[in-house]
N, C-alpha and C. Protein backbone atom coordinates (compact mmCIF):
# COMPACT_ATOMS: atom_id res chain seq x y z
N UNK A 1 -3.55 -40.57 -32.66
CA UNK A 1 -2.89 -39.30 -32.95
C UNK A 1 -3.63 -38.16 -32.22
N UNK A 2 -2.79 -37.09 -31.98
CA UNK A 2 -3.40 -36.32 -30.61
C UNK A 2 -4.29 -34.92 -31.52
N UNK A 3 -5.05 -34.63 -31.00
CA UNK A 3 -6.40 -33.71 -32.23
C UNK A 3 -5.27 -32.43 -31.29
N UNK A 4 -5.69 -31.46 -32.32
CA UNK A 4 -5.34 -30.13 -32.08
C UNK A 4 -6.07 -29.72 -30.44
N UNK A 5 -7.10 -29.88 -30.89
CA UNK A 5 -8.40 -29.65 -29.21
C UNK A 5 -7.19 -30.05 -28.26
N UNK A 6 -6.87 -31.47 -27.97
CA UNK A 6 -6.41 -32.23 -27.14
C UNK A 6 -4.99 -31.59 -26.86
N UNK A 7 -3.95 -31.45 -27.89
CA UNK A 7 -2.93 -30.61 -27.55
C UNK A 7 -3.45 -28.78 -26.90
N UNK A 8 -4.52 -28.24 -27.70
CA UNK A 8 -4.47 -27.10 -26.47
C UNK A 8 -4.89 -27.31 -25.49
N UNK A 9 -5.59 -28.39 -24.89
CA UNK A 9 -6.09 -28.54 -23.47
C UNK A 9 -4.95 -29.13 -22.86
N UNK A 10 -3.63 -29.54 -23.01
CA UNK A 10 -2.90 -30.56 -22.41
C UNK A 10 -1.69 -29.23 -22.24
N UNK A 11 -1.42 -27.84 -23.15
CA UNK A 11 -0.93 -26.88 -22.61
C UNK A 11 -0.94 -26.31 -21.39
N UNK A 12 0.14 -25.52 -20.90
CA UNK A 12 -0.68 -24.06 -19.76
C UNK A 12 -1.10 -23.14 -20.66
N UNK A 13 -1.93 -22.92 -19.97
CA UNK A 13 -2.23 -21.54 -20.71
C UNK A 13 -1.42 -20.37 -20.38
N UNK A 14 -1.40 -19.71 -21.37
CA UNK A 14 0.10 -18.41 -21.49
C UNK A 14 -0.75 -17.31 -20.44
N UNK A 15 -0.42 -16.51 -20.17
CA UNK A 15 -0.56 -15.25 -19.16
C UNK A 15 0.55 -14.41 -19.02
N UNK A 16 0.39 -13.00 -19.02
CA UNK A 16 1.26 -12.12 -18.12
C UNK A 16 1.60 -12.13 -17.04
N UNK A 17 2.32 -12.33 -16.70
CA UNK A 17 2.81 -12.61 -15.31
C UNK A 17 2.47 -11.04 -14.60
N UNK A 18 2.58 -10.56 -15.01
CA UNK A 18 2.48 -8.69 -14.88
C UNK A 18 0.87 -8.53 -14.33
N UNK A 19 0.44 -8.45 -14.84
CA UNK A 19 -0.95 -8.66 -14.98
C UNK A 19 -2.04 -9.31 -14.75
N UNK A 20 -1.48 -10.64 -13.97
CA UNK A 20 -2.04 -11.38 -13.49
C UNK A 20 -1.61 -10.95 -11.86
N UNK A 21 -0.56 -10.63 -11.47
CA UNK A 21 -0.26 -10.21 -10.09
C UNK A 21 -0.75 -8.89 -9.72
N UNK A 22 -0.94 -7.92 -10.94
CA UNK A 22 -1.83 -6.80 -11.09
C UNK A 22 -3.72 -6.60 -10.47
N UNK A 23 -4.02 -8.16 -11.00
CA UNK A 23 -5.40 -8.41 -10.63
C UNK A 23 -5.30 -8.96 -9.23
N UNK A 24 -4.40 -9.89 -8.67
CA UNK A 24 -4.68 -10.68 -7.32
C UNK A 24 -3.82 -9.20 -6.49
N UNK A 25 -3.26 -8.39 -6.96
CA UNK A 25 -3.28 -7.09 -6.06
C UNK A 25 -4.93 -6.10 -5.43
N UNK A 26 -5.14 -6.51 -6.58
CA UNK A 26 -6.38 -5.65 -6.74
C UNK A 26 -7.35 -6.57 -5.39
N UNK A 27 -7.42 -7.90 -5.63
CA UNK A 27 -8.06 -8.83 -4.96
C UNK A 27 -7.66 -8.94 -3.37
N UNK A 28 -6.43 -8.67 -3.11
CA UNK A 28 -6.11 -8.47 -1.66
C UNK A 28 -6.13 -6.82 -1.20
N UNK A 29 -5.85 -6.06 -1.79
CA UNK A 29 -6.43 -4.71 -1.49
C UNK A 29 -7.95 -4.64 -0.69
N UNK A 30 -8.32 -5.17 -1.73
CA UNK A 30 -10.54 -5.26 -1.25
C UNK A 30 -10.59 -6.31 -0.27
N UNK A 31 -9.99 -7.75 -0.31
CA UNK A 31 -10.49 -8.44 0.46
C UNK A 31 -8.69 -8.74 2.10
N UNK A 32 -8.30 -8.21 1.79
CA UNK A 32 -7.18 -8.72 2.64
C UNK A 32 -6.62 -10.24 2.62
N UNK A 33 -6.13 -10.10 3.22
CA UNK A 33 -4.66 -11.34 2.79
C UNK A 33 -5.89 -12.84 3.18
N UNK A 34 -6.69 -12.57 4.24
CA UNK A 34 -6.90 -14.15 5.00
C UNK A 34 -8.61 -14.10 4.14
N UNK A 35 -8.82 -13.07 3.70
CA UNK A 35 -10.60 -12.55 3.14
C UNK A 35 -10.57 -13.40 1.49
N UNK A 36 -9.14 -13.36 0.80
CA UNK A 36 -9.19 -13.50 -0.63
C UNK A 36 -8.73 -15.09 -0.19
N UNK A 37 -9.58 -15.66 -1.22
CA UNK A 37 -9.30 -17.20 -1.50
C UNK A 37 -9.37 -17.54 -2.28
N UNK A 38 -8.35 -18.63 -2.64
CA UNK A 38 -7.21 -19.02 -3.98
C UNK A 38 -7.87 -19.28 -4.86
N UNK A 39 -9.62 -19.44 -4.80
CA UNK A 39 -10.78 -19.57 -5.91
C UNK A 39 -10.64 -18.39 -6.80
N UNK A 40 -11.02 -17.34 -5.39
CA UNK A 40 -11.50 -15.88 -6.34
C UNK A 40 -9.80 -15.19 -6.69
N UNK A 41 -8.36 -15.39 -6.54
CA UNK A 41 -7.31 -14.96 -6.33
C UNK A 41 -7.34 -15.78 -8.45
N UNK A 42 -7.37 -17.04 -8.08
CA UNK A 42 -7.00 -17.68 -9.83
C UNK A 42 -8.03 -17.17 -10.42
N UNK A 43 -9.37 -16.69 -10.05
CA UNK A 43 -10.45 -16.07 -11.22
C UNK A 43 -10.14 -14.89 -11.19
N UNK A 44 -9.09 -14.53 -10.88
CA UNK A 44 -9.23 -12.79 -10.98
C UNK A 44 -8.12 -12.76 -11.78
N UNK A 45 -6.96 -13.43 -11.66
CA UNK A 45 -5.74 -13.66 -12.10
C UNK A 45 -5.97 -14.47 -13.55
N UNK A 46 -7.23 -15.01 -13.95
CA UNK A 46 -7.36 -16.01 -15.65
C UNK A 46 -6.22 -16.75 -15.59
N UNK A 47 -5.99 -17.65 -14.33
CA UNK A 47 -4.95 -18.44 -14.72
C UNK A 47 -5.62 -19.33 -13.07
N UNK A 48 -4.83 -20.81 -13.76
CA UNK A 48 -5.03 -22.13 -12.76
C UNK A 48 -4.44 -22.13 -11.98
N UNK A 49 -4.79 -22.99 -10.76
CA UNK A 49 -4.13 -22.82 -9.79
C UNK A 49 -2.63 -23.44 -9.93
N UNK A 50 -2.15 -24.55 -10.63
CA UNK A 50 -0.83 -24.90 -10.52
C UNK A 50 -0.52 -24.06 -11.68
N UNK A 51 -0.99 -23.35 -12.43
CA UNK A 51 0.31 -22.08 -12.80
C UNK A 51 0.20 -21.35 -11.92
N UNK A 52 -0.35 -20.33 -10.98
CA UNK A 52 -0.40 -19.81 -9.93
C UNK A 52 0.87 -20.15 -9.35
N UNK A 53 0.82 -21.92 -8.73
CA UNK A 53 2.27 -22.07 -7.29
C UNK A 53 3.11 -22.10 -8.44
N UNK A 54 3.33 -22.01 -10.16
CA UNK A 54 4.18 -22.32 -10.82
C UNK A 54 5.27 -20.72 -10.78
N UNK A 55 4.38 -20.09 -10.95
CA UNK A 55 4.77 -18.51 -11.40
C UNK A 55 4.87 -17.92 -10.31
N UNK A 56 4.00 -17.88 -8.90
CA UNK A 56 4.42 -16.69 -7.54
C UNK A 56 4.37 -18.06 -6.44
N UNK A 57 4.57 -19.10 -6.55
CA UNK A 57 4.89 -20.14 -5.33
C UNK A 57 3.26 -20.00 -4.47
N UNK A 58 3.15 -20.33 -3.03
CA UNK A 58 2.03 -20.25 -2.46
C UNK A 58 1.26 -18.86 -2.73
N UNK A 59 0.19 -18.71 -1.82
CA UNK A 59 -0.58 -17.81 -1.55
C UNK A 59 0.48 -16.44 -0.80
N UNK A 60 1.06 -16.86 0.13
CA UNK A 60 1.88 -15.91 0.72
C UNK A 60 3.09 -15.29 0.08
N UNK A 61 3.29 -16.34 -0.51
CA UNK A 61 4.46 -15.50 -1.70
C UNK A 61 3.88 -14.72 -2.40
N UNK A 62 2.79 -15.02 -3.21
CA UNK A 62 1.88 -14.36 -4.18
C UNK A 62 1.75 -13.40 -3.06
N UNK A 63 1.24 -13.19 -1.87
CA UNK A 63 0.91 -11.64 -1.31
C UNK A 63 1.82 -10.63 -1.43
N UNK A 64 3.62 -11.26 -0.84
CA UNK A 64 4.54 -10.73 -1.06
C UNK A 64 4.89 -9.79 -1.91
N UNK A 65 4.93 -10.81 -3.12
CA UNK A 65 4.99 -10.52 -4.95
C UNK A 65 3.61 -8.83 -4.99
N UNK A 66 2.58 -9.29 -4.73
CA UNK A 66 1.81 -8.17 -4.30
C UNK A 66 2.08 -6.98 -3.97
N UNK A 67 2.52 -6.67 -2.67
CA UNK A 67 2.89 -5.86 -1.49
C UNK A 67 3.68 -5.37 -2.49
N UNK A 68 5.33 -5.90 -2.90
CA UNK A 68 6.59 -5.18 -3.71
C UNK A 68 5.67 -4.60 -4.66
N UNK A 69 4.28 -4.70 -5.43
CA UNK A 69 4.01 -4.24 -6.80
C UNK A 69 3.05 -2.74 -5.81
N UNK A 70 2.76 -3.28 -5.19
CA UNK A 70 2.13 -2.62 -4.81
C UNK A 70 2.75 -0.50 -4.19
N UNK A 71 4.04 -1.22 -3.28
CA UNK A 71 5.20 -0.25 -3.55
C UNK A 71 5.52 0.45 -4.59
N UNK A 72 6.02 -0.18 -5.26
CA UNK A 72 6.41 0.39 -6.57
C UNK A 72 5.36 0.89 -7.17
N UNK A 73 4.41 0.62 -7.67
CA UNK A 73 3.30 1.46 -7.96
C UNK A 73 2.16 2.49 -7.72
N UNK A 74 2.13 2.53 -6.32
CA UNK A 74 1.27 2.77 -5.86
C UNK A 74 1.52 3.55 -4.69
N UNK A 75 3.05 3.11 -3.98
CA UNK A 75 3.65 4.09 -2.78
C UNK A 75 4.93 4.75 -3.37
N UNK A 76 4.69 4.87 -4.86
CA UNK A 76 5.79 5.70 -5.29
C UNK A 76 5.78 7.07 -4.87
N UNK A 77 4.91 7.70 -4.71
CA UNK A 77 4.93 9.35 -4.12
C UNK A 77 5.66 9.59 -2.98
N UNK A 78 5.53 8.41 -2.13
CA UNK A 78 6.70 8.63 -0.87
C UNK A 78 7.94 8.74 -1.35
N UNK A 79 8.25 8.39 -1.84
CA UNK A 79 9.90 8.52 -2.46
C UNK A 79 9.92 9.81 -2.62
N UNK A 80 9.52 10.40 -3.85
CA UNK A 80 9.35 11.59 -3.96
C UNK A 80 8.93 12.63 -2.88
N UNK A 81 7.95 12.34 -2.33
CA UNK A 81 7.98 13.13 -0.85
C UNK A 81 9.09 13.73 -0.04
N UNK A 82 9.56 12.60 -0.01
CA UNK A 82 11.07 12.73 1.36
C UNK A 82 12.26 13.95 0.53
N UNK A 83 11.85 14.20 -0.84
CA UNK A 83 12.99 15.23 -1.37
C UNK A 83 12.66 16.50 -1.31
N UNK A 84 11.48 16.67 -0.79
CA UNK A 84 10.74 18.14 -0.92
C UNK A 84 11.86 18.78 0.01
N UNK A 85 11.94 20.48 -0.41
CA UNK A 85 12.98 20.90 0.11
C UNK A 85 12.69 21.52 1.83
N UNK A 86 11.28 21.38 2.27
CA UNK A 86 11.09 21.34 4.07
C UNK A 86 10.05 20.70 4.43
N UNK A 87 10.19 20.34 5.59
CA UNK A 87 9.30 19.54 6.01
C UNK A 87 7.64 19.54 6.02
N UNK A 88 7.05 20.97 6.11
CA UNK A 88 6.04 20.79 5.55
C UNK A 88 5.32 20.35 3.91
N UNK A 89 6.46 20.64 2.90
CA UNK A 89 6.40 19.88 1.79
C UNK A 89 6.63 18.63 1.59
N UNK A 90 7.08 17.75 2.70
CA UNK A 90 7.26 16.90 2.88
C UNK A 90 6.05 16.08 3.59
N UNK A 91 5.21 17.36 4.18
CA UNK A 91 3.63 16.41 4.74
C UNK A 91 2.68 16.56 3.65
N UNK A 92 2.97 17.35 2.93
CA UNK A 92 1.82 17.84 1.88
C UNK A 92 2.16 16.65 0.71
N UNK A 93 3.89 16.37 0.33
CA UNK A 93 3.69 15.62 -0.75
C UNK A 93 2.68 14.08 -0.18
N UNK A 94 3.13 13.72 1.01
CA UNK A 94 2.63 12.25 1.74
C UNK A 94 1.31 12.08 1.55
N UNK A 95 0.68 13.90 2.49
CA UNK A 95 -0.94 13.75 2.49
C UNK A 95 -1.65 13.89 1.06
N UNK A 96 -1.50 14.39 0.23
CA UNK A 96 -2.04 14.20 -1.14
C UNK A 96 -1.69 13.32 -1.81
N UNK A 97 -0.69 12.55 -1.73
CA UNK A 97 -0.57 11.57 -2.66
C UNK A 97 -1.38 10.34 -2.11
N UNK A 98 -1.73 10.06 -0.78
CA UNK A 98 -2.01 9.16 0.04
C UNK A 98 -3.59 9.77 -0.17
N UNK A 99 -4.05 10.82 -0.24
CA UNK A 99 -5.14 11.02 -0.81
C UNK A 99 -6.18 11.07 -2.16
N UNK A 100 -5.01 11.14 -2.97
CA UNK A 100 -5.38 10.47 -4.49
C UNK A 100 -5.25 9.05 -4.29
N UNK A 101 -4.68 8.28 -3.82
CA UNK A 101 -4.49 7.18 -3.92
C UNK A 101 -6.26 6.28 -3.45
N UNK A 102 -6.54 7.49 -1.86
CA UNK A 102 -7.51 7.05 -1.73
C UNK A 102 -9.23 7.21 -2.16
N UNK A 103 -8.59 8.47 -2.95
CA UNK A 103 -10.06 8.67 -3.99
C UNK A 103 -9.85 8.52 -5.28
N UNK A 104 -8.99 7.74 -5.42
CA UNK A 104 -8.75 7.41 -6.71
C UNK A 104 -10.11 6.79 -7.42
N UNK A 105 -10.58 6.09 -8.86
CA UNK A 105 -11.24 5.91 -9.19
C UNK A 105 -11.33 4.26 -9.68
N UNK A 106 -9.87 3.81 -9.94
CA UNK A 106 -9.56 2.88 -10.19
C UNK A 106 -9.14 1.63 -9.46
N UNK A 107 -8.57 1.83 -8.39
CA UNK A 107 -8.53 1.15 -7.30
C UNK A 107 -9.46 1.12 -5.65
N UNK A 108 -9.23 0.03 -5.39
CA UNK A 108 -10.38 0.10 -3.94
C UNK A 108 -9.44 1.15 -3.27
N UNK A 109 -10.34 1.68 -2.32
CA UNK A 109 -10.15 2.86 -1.02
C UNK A 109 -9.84 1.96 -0.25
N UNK A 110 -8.93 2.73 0.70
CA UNK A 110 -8.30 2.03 2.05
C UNK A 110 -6.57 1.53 1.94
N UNK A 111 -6.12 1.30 2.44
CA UNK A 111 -4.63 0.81 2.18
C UNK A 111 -4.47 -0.70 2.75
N UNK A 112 -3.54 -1.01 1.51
CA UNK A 112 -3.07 -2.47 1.52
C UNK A 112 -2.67 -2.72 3.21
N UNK A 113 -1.72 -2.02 3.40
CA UNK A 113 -0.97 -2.38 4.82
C UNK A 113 -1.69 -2.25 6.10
N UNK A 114 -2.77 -1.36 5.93
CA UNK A 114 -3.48 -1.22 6.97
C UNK A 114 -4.09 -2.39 6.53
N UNK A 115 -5.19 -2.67 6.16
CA UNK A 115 -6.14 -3.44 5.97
C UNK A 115 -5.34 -5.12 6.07
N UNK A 116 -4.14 -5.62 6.10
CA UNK A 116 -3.52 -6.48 6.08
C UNK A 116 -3.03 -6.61 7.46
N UNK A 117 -2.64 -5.59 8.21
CA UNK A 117 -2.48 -5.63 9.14
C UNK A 117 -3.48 -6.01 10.22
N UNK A 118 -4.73 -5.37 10.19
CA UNK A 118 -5.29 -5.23 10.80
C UNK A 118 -6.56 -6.91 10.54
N UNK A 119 -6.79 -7.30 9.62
CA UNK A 119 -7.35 -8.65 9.29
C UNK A 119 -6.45 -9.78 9.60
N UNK A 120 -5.17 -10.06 9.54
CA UNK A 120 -4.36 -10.91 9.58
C UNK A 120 -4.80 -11.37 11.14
N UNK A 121 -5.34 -13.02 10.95
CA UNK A 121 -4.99 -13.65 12.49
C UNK A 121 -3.62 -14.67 12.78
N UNK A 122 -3.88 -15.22 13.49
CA UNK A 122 -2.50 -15.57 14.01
C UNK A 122 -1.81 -16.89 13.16
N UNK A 123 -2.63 -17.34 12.77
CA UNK A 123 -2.03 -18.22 11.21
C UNK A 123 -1.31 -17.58 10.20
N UNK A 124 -1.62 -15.97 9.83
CA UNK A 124 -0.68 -15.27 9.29
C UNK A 124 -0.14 -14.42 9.82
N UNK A 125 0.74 -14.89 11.03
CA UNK A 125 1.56 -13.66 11.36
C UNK A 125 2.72 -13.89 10.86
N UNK A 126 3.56 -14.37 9.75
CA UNK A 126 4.21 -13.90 9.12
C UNK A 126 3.97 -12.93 7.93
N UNK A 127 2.73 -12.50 7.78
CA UNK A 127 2.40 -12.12 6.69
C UNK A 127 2.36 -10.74 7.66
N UNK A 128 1.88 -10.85 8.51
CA UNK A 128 1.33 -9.29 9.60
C UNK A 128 2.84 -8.92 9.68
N UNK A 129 3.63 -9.53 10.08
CA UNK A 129 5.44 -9.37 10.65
C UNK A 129 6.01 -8.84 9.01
N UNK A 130 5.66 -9.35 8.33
CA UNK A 130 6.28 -8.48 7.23
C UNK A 130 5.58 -7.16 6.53
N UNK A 131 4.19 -6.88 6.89
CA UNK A 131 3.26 -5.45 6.33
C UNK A 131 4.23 -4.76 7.26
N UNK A 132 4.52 -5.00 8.72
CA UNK A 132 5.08 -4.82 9.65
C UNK A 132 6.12 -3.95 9.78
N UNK A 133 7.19 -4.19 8.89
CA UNK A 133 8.46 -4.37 8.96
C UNK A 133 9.06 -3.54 7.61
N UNK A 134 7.59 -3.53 6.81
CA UNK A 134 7.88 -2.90 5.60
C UNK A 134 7.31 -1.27 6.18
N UNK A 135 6.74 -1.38 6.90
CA UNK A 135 5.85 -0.16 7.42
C UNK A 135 7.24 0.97 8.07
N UNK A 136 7.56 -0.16 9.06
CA UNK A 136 9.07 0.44 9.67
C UNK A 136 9.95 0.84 9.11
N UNK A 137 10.04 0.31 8.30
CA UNK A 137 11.28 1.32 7.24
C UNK A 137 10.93 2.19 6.27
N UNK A 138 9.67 2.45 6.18
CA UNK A 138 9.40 3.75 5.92
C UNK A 138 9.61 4.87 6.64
N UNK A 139 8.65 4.26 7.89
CA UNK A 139 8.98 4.86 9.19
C UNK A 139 10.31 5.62 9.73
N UNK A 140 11.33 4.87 9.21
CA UNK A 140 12.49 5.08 9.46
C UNK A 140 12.98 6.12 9.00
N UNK A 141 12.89 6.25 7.43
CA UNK A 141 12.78 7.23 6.61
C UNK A 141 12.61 8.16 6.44
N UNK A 142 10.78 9.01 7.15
CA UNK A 142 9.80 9.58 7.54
C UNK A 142 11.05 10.23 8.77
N UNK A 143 11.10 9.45 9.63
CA UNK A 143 11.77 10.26 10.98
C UNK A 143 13.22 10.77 10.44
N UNK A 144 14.29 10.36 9.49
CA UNK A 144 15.53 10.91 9.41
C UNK A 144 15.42 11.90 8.68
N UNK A 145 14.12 12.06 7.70
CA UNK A 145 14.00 13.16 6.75
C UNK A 145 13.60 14.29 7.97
N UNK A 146 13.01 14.18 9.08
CA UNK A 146 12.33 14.89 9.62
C UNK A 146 13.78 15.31 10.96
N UNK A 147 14.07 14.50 11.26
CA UNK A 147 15.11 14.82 11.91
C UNK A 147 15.98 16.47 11.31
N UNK A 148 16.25 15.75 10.54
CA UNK A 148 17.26 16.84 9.53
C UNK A 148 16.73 18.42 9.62
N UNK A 149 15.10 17.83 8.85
CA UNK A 149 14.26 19.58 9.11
C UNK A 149 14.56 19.85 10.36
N UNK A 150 14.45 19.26 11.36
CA UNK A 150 14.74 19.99 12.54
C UNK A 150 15.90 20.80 12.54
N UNK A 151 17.30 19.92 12.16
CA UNK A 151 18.58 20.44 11.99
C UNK A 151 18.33 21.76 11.64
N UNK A 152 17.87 21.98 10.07
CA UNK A 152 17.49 22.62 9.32
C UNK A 152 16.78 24.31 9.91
N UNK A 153 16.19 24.11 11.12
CA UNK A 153 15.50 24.86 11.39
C UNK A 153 13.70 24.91 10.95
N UNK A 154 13.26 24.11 10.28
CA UNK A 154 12.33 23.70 9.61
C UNK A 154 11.21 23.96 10.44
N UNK A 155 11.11 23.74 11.85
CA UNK A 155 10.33 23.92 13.14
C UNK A 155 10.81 23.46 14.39
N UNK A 156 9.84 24.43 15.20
CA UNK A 156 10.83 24.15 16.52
C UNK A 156 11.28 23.25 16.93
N UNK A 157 13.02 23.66 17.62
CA UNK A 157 13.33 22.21 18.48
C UNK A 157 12.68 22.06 19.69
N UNK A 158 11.27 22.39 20.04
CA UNK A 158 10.45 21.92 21.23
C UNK A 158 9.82 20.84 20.52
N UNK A 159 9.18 20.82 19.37
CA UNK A 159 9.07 19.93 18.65
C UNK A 159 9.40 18.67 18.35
N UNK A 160 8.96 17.54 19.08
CA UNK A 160 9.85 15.72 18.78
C UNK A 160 9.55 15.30 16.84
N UNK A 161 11.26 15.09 16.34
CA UNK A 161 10.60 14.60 15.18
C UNK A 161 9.85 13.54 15.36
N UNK A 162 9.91 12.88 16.11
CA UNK A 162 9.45 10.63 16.07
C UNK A 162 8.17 11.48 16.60
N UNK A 163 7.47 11.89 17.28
CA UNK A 163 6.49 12.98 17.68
C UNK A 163 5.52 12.75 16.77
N UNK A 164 6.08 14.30 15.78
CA UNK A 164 5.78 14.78 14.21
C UNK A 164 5.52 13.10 13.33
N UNK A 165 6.57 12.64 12.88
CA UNK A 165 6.59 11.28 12.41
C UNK A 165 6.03 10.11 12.33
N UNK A 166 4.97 10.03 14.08
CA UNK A 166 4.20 9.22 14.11
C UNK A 166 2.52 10.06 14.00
N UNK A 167 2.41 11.00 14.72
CA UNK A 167 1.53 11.96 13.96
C UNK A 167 0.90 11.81 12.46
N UNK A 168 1.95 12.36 11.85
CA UNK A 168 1.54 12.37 10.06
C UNK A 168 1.52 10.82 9.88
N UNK A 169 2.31 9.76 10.35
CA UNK A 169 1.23 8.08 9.56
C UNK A 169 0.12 8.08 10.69
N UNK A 170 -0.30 8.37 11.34
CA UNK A 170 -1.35 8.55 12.01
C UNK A 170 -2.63 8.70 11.66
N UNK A 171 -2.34 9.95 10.69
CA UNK A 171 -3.18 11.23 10.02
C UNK A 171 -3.72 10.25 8.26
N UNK A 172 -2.86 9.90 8.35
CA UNK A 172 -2.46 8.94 6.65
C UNK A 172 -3.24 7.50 7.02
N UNK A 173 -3.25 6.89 7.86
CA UNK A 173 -3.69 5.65 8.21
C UNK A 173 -5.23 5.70 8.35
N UNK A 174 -5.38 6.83 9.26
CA UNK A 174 -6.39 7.67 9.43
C UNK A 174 -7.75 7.40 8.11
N UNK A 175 -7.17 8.16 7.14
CA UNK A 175 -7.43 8.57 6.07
C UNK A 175 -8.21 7.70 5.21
N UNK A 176 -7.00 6.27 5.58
CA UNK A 176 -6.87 5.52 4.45
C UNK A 176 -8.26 4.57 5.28
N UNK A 177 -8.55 4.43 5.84
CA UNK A 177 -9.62 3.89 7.24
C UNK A 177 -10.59 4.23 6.26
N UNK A 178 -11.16 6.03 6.67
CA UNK A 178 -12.09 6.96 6.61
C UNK A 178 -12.44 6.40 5.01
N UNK A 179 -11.42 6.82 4.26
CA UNK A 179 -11.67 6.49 2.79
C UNK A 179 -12.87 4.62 2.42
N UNK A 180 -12.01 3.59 3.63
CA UNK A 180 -12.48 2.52 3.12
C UNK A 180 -14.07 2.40 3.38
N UNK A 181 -14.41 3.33 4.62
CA UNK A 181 -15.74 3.42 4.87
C UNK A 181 -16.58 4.11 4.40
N UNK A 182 -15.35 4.87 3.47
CA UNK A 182 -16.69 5.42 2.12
C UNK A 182 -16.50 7.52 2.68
N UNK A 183 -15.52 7.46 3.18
CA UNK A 183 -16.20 9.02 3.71
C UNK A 183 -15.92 9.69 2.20
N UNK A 184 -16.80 10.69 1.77
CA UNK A 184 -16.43 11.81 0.78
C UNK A 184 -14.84 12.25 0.34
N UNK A 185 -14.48 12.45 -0.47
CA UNK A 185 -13.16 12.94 -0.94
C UNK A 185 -13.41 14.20 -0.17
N UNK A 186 -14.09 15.05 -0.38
CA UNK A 186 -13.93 16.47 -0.03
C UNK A 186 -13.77 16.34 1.53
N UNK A 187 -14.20 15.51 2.28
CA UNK A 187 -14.02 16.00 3.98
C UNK A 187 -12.79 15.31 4.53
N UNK A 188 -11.79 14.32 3.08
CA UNK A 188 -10.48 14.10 3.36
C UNK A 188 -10.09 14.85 2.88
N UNK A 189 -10.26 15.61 1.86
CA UNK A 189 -9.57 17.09 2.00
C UNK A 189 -9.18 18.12 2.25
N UNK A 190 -10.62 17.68 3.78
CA UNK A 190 -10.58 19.20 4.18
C UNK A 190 -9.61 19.06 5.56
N UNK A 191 -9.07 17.26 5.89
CA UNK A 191 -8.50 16.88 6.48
C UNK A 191 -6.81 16.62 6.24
N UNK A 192 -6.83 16.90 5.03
CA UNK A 192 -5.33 17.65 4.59
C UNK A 192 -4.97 19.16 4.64
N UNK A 193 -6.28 20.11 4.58
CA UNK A 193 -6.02 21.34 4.28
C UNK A 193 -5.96 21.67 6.05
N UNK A 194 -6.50 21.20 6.96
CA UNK A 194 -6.09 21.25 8.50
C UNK A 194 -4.70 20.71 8.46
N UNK A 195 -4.67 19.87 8.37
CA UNK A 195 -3.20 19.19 8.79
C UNK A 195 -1.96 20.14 8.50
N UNK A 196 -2.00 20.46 7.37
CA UNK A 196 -1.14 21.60 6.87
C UNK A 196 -1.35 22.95 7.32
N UNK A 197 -2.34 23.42 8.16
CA UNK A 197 -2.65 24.52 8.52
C UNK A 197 -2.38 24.65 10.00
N UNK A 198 -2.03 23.48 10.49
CA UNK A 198 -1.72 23.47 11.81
C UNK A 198 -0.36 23.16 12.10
N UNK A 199 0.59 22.43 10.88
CA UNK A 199 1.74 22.02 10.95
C UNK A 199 2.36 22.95 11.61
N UNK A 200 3.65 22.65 12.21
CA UNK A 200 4.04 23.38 13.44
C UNK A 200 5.60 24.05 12.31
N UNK A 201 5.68 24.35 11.68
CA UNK A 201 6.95 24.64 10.44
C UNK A 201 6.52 25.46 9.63
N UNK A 202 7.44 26.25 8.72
CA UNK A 202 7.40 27.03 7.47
C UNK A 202 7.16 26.12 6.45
């Protein structure tokens, strides 16, 4: 007859699914996609490895699953950004939110997409082709909002939006770099309070 012991060891063990993709976010943030391994990814996550492929499939799905949480949580200010009513409120919402993000207290400094991008070798270039691709349609975004200001009158038409557009993720990528190497909050701030002081718009 089977002892109680024996039936909870012969269970899975229960987990948040939430919360467990919460921690292996956290774990590819700091270490990047090819740096985190499926040792330290299930000890960070309190769950085994075949609940792991049970609940987010491989490692790369699990990054995936990542990346989307990571959006939604964490690159939510861009959304909000793109509604500001001109385009320089539209660099200010990007550069401060992208700047709390990176002096935040709770999460590692530096950005997921950069840092994924830029570690990924050629065994994960589907993983690089999709930071990739998710990047671009922001991108996309970034330039039609900016387009419009132009329409708008927002700043000069000597001015290229795709110009402007690649500029400010430039400035943001920049940032998110500076941040991982530790620079001071205050001298990325003082690298938003230029940016905005030079913007070429009302």
């Amino acid at each position: 007859m089977e002892t109680q012991a024996q039936a909870a060891r012969g269970r899975p063990r229960e987990f948040d699914p939430e919360e467990a993709l919460s921690a292996a976010l956290t774990v590819f943030w700091r270490r990047g996609y090819e740096g985190a391994s499926m040792a330290e990814l299930t000890e960070a996550m309190g769950i085994t490895k075949p609940s792991l492929y049970a609940c987010f499939g491989n490692k790369e799905s699990l990054f995936r699953k990542a990346l989307d949480l990571y959006e939604r949580d964490k690159l939510c200010y861009t959304r909000t950004a793109l509604e500001a009513p001109t385009a320089k409120g539209v660099a200010e919402r990007l550069l401060r939110g992208s700047l709390a993000i990176q002096t935040g207290t709770t999460d590692p400094h530096g950005c997921l997409g950069v840092i994924s991008t830029v570690a990924c070798a050629v065994q994960a270039e589907s993983i690089r082709d999709d930071v990739i691709a998710r990047r671009a349609s922001s991108d996309a975004a970034l330039l039609a909002r900016l387009e419009r200001a132009r329409d708008e009158g927002d700043f000069p038409e000597t001015i290229d939006p795709q110009a402007l557009a690649t500029y400010l993720s430039a400035v943001m990528q920049g940032m998110a770099v500076q941040a991982g190497a530790g620079v001071p909050p205050e001298r990325l701030e003082q690298l938003v309070e230029t940016t905005l002081a030079i913007w070429p718009g009302k």
